[in-house]
C-alpha atoms as a PDB file:
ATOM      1  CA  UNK A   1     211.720  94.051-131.552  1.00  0.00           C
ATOM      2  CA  UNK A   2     210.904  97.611-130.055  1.00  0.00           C
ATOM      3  CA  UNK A   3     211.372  96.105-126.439  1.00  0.00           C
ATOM      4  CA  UNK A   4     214.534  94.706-127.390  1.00  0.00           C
ATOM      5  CA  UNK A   5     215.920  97.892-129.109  1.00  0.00           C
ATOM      6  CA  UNK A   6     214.428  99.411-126.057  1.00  0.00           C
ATOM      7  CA  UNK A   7     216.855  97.456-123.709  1.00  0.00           C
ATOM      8  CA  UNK A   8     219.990  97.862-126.194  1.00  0.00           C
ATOM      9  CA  UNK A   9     219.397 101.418-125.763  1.00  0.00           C
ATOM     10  CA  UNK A  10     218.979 101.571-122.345  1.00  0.00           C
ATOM     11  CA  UNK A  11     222.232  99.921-121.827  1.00  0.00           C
ATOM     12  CA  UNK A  12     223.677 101.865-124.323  1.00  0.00           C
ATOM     13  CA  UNK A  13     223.087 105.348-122.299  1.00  0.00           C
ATOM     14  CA  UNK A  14     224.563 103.725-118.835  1.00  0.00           C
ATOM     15  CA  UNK A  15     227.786 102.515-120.119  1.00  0.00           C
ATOM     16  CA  UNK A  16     229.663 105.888-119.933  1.00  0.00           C
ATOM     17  CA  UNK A  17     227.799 106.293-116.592  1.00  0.00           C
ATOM     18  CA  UNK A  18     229.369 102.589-115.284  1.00  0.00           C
ATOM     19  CA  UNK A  19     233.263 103.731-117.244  1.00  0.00           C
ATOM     20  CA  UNK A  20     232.851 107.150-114.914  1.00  0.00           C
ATOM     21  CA  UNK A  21     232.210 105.190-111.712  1.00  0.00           C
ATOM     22  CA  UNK A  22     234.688 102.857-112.475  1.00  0.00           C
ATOM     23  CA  UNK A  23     237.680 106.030-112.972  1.00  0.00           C
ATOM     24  CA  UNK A  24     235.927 107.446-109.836  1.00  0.00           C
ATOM     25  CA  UNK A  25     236.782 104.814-107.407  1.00  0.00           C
ATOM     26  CA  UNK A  26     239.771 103.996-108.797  1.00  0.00           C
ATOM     27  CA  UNK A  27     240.883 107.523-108.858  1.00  0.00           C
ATOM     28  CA  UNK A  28     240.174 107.331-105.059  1.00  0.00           C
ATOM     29  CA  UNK A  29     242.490 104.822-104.626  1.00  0.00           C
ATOM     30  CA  UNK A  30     244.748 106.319-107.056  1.00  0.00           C
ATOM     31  CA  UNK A  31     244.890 109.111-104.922  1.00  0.00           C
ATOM     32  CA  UNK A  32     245.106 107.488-101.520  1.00  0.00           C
ATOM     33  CA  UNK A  33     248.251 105.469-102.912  1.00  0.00           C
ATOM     34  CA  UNK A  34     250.019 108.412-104.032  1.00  0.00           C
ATOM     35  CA  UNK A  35     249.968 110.570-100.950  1.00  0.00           C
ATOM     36  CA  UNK A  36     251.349 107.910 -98.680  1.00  0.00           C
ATOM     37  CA  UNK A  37     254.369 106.765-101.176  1.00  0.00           C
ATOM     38  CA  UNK A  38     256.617 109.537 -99.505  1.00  0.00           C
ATOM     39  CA  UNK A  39     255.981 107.919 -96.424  1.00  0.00           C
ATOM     40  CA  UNK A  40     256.690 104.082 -97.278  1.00  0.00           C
ATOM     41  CA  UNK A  41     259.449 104.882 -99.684  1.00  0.00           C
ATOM     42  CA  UNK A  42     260.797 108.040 -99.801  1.00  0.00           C
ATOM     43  CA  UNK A  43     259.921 111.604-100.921  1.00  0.00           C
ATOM     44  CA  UNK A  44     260.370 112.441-104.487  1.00  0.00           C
ATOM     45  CA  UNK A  45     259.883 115.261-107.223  1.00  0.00           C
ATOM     46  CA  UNK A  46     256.708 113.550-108.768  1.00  0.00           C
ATOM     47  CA  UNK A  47     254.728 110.817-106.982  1.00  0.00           C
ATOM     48  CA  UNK A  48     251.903 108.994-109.937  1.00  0.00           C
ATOM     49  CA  UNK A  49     249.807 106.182-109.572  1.00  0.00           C
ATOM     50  CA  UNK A  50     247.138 103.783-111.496  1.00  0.00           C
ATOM     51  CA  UNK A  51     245.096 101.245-110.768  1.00  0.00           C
ATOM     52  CA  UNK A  52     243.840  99.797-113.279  1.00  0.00           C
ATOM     53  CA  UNK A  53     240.620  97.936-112.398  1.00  0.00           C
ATOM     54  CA  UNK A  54     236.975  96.999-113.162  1.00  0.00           C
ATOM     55  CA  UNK A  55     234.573  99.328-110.308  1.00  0.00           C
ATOM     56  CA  UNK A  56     233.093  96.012-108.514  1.00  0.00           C
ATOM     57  CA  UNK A  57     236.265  94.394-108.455  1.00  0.00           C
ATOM     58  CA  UNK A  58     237.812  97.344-106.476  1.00  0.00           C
ATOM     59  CA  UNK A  59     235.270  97.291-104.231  1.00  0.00           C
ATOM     60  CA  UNK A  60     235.549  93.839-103.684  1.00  0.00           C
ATOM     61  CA  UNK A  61     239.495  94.867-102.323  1.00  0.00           C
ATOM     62  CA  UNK A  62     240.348  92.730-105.513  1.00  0.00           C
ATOM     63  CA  UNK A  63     242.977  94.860-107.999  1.00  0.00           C
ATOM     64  CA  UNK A  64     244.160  93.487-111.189  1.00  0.00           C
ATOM     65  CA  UNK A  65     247.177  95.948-111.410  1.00  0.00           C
ATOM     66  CA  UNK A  66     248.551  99.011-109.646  1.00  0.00           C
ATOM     67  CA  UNK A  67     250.917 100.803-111.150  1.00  0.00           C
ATOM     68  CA  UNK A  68     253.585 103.732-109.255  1.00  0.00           C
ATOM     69  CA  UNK A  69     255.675 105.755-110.942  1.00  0.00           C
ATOM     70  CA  UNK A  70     258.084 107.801-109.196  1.00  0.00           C
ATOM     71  CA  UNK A  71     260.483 110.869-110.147  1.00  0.00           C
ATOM     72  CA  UNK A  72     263.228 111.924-108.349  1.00  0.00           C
ATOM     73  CA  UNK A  73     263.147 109.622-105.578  1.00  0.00           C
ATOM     74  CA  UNK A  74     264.963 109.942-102.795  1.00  0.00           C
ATOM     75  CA  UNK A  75     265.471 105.752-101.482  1.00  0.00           C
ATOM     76  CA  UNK A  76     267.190 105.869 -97.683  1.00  0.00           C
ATOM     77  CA  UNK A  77     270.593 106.024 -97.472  1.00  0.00           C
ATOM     78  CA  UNK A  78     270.976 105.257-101.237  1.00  0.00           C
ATOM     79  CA  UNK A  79     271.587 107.054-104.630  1.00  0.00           C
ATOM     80  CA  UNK A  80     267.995 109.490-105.554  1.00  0.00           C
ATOM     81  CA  UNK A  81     266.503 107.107-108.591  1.00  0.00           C
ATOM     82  CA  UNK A  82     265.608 109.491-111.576  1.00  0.00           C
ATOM     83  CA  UNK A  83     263.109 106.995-111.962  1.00  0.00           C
ATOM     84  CA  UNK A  84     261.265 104.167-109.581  1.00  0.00           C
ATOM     85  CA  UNK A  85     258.649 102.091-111.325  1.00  0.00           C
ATOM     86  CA  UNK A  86     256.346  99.423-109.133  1.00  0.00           C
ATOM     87  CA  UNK A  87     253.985  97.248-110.652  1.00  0.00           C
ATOM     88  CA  UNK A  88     251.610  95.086-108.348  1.00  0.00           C
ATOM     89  CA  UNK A  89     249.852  92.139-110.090  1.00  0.00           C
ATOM     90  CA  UNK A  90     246.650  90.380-108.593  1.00  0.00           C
ATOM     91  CA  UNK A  91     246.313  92.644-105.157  1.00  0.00           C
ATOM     92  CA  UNK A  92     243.606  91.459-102.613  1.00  0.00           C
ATOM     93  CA  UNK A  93     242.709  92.820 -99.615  1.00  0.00           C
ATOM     94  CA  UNK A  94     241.096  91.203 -96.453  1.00  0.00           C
ATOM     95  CA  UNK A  95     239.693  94.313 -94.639  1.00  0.00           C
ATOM     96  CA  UNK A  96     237.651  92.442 -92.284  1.00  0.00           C
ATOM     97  CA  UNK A  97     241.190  90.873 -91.107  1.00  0.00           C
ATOM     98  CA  UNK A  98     243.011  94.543 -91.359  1.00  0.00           C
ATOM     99  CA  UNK A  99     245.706  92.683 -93.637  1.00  0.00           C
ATOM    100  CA  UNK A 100     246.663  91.978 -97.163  1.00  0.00           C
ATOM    101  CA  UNK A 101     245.976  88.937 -98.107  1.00  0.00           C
ATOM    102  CA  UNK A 102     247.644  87.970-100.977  1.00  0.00           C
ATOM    103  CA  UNK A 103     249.949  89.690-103.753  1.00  0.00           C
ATOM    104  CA  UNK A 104     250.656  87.698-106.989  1.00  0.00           C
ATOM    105  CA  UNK A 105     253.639  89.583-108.195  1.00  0.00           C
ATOM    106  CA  UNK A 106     255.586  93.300-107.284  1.00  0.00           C
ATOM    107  CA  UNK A 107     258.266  93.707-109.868  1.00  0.00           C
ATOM    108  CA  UNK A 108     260.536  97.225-110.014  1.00  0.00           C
ATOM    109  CA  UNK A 109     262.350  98.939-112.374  1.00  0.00           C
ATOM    110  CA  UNK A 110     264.754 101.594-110.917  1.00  0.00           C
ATOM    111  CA  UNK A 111     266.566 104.295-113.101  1.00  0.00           C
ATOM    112  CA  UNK A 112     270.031 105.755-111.619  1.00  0.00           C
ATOM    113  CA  UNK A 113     271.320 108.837-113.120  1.00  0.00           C
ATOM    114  CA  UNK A 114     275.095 109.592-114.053  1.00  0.00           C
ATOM    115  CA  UNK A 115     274.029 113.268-112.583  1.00  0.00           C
ATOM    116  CA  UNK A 116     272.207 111.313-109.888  1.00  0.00           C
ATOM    117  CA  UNK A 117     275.163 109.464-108.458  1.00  0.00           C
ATOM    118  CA  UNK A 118     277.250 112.769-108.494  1.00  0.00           C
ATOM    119  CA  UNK A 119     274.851 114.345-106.041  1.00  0.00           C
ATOM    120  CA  UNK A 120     275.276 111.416-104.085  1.00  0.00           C
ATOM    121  CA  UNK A 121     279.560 111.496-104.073  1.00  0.00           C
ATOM    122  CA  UNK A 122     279.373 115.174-103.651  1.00  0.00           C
ATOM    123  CA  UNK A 123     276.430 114.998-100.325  1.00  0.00           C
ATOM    124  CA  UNK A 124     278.629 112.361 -98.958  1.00  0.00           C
ATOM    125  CA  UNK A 125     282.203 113.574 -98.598  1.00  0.00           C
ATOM    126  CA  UNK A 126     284.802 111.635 -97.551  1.00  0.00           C
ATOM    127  CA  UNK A 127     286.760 113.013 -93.792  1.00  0.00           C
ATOM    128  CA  UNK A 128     288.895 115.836 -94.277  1.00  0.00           C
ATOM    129  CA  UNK A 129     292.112 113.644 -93.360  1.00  0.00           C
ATOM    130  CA  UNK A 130     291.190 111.268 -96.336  1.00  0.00           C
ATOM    131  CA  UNK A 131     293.952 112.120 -99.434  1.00  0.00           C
ATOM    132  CA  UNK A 132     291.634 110.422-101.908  1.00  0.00           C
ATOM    133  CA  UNK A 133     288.981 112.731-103.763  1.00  0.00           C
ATOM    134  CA  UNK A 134     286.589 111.415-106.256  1.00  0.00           C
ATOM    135  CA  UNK A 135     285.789 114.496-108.292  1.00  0.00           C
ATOM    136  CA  UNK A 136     283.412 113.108-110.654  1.00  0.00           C
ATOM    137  CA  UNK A 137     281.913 109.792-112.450  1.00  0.00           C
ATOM    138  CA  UNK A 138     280.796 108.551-115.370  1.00  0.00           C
ATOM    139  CA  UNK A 139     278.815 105.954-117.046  1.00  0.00           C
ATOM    140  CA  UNK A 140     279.441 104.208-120.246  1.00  0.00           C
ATOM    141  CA  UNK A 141     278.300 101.162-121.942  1.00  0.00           C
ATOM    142  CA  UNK A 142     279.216  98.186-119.087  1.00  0.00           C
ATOM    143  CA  UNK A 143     281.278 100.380-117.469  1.00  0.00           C
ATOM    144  CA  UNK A 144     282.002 103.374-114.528  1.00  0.00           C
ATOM    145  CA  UNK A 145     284.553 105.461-114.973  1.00  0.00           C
ATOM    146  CA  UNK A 146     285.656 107.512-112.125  1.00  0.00           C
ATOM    147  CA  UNK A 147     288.087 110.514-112.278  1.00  0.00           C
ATOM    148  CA  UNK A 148     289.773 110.953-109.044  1.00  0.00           C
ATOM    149  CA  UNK A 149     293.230 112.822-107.164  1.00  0.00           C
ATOM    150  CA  UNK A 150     295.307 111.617-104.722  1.00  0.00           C
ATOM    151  CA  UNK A 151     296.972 113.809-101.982  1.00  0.00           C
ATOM    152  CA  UNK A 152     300.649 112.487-101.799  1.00  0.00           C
ATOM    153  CA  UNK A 153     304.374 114.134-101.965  1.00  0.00           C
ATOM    154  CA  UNK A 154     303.380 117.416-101.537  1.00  0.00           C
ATOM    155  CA  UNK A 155     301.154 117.295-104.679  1.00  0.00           C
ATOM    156  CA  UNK A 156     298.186 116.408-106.050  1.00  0.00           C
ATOM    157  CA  UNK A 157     298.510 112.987-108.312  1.00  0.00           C
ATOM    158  CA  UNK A 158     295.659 112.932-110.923  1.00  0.00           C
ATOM    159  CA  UNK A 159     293.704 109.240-112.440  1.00  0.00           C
ATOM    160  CA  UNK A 160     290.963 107.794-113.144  1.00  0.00           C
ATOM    161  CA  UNK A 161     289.613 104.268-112.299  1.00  0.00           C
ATOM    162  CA  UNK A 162     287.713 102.583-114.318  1.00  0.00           C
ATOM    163  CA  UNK A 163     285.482  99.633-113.303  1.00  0.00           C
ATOM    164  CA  UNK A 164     282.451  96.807-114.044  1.00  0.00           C
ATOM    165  CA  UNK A 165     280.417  96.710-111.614  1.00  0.00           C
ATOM    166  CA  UNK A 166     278.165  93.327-110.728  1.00  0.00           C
ATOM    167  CA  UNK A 167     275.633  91.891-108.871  1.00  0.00           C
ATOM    168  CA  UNK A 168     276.922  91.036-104.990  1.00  0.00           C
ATOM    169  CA  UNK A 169     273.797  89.870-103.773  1.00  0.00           C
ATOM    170  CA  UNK A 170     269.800  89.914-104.354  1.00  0.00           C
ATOM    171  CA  UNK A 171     270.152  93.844-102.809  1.00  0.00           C
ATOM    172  CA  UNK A 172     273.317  95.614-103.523  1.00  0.00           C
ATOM    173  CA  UNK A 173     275.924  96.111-106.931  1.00  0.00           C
ATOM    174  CA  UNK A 174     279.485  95.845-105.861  1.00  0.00           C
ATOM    175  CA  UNK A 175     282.433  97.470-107.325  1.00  0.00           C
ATOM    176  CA  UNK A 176     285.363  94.958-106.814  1.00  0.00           C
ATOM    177  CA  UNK A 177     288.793  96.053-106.584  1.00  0.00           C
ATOM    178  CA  UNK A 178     289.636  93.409-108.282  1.00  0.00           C
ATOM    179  CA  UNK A 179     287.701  94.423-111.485  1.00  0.00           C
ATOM    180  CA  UNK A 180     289.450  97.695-111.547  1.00  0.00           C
ATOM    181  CA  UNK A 181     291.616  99.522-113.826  1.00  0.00           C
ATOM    182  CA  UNK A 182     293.688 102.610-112.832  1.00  0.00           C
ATOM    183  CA  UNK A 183     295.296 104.937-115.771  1.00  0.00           C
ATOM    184  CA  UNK A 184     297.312 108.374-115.408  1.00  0.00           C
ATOM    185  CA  UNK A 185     299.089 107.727-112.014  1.00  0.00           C
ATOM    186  CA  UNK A 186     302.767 107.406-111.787  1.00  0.00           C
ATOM    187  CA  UNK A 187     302.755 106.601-108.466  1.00  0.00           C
ATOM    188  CA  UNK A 188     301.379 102.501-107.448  1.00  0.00           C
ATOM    189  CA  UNK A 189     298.029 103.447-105.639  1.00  0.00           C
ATOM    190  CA  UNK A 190     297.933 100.926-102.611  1.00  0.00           C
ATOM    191  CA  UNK A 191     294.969  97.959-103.115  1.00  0.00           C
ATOM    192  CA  UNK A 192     293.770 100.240 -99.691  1.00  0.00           C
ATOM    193  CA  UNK A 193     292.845 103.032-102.137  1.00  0.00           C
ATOM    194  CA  UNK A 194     291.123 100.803-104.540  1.00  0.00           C
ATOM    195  CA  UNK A 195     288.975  99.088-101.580  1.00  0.00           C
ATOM    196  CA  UNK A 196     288.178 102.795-100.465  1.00  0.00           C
ATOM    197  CA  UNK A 197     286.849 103.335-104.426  1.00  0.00           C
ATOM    198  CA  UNK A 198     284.795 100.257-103.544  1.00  0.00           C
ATOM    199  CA  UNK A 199     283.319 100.590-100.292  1.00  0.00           C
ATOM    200  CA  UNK A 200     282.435 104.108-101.463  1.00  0.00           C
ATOM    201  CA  UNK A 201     280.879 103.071-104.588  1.00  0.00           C
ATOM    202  CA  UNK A 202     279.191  99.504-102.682  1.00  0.00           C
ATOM    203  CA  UNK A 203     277.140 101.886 -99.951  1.00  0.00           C
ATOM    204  CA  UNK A 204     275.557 104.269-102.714  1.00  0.00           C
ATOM    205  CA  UNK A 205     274.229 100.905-104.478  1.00  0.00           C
ATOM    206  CA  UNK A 206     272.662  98.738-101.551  1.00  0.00           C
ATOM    207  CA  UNK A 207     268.975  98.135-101.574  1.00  0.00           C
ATOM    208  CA  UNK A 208     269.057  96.866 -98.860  1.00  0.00           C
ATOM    209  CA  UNK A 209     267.466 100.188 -96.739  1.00  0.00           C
ATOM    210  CA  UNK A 210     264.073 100.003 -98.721  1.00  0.00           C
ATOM    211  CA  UNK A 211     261.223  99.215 -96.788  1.00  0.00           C
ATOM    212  CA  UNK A 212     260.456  95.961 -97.992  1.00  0.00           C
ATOM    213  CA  UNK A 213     262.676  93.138 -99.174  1.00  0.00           C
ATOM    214  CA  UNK A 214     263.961  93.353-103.260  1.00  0.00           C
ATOM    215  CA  UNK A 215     265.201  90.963-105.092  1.00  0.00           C
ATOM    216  CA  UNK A 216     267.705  92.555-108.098  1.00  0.00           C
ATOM    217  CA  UNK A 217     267.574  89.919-111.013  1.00  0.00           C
ATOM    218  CA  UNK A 218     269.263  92.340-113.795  1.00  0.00           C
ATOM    219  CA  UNK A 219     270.815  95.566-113.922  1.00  0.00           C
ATOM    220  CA  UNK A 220     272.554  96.846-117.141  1.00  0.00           C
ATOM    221  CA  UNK A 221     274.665 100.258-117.511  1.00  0.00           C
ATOM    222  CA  UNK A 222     274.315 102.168-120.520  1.00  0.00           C
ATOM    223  CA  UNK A 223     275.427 105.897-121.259  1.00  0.00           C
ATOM    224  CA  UNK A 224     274.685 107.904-118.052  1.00  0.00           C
ATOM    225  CA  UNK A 225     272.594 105.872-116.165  1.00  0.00           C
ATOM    226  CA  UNK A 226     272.199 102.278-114.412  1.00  0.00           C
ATOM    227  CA  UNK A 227     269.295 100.467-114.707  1.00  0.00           C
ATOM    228  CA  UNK A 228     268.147  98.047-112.152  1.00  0.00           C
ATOM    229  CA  UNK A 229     265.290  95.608-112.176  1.00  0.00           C
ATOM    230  CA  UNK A 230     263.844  92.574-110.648  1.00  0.00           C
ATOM    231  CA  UNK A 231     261.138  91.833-107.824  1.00  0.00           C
ATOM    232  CA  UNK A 232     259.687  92.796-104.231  1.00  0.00           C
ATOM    233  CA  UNK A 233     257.752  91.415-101.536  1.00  0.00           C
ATOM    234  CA  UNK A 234     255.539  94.245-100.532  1.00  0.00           C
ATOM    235  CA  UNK A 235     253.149  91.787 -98.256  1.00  0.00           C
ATOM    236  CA  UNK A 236     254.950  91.873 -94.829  1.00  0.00           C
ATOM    237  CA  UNK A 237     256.303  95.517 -94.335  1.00  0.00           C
ATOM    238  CA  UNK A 238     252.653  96.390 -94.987  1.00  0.00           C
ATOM    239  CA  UNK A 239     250.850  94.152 -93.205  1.00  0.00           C
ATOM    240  CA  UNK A 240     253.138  94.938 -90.409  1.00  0.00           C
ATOM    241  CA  UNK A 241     252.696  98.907 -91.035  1.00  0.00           C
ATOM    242  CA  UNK A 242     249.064  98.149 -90.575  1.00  0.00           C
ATOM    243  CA  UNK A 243     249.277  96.155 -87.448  1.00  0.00           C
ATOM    244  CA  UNK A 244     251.126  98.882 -85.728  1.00  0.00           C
ATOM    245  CA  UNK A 245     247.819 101.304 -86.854  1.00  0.00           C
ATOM    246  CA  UNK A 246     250.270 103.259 -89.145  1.00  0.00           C
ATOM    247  CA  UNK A 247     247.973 102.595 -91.913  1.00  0.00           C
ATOM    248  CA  UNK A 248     244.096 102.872 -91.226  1.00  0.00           C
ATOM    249  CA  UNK A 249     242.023 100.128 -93.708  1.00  0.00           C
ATOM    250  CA  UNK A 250     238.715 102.396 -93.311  1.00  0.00           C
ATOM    251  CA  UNK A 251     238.130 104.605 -96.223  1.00  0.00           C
ATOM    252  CA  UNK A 252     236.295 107.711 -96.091  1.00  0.00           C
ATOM    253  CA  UNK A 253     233.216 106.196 -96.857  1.00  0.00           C
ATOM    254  CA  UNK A 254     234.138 102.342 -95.441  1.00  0.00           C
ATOM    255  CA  UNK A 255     234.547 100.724 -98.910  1.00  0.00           C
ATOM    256  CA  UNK A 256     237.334  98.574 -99.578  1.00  0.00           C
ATOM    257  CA  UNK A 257     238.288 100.702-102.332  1.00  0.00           C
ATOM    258  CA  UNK A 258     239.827 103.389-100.215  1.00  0.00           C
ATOM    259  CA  UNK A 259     240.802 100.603 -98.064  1.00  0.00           C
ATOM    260  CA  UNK A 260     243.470  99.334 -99.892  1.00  0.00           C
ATOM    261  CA  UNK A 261     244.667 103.206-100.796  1.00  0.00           C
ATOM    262  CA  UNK A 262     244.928 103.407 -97.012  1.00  0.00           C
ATOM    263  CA  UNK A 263     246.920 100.443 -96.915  1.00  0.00           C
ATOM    264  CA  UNK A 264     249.730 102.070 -98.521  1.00  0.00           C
END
């Protein structure tokens, strides 16, 4: 009985010891993750991530879940997200092959703000010679509403458009012209116009410019913000990153723990 309460004990006292080397490594690859994201995705206010992992499985290159959380990130060629959230399911790596070697599931959640897609109308003016001016947008419940003038007899001719946007393709929200509604103008604004409001909406929206291939399944808009969600394939713009030696697999210390951090 004393050699047994002996053991219990003993295991007892190296349990917080074990939970510490398990936030240890992980923070290493915690860490490792978060200062390449600006490189993969895009640069943004606040960069977080979590792995979420028992020690020996880490350093096996197997992670159960990863978890990146971004703030203020600024996608290529697209609307900053307020928010960008990742989540990467069953991650193992093959570092004696320099690749990743399998990924169960990446699913995303990206938060546009009404404020956010101002910046983006405002950073991207139209050419000078252009007599259509989108001076600001909002969001509502299923909808966009965007207030706009029109340079024409001498004056300016004030409206706004509203419109429901939906889902064009795996990558990219469209704003059909055929799904819009014009109120306030006098004068009939040309179908051109309206296919302008689109095209200048459509390029803001297209996912299409992130660095690996997503899959949109839902997006909803509520008041002052669009939310977008659905799935990516992470695997081959990595594994290709990796091949080119933009990404180094050794860790600081050669364990596959940093490995995969370096991976990203």
């Amino acid at each position: 009985m004393r050699q047994l309460h002996s053991i219990l004990l003993t295991v007892a006292c190296l349990l917080p010891l074990a939970a510490g080397c398990t936030r240890t490594i992980n923070r290493s690859a915690e860490r490792k993750i978060r200062d390449a994201l600006p490189d993969y995705i895009g640069t943004a206010k606040v960069w977080r991530a979590h792995v979420e992992n028992p020690a020996e499985r880490t350093i096996r290159g197997q992670l159960a879940h990863v978890t990146i959380d971004g703030e203020g990130v600024a996608l290529k060629q697209t609307i900053v997200c307020e928010s960008l959230h990742i989540e990467m399911r069953n991650v193992e790596v093959d570092a004696g092959k320099q690749r990743l070697k399998s990924v169960q599931e990446t699913l995303f959640t990206a938060v546009i703000s009404e404020s956010g897609l101002n910046d983006y109308i405002r950073s991207t003016p139209p050419p000078d010679d252009e007599p259509t001016r989108i001076r600001v947008v909002r969001l509502r419940d299923g909808q966009m509403v965007a207030y706009a003038a029109r340079r024409l007899l001498g004056r300016e001719w004030e409206y706004s458009v509203t419109v429901e946007p939906r889902l064009a393709s795996p990558t990219k929200l469209e704003f059909s012209p055929d799904r819009m509604t014009v109120l306030g103008l006098k004068v009939p604004l040309p179908q051109s116009v309206l296919r302008w409001f689109a095209r200048r909406l459509d390029k803001g929206f297209d996912f299409s410019t992130l660095p690996f291939p997503v899959r949109i399944t839902q997006f909803k808009v509520d008041q002052g913000r669009i939310t977008l969600s659905g799935t990516a394939d992470v695997m081959p713009s990595l594994n290709e990153r990796i091949a080119k030696g933009q990404f180094n697999l050794q860790g600081d210390r050669g364990s596959v723990a940093d490995t995969f951090a370096d991976r990203f």
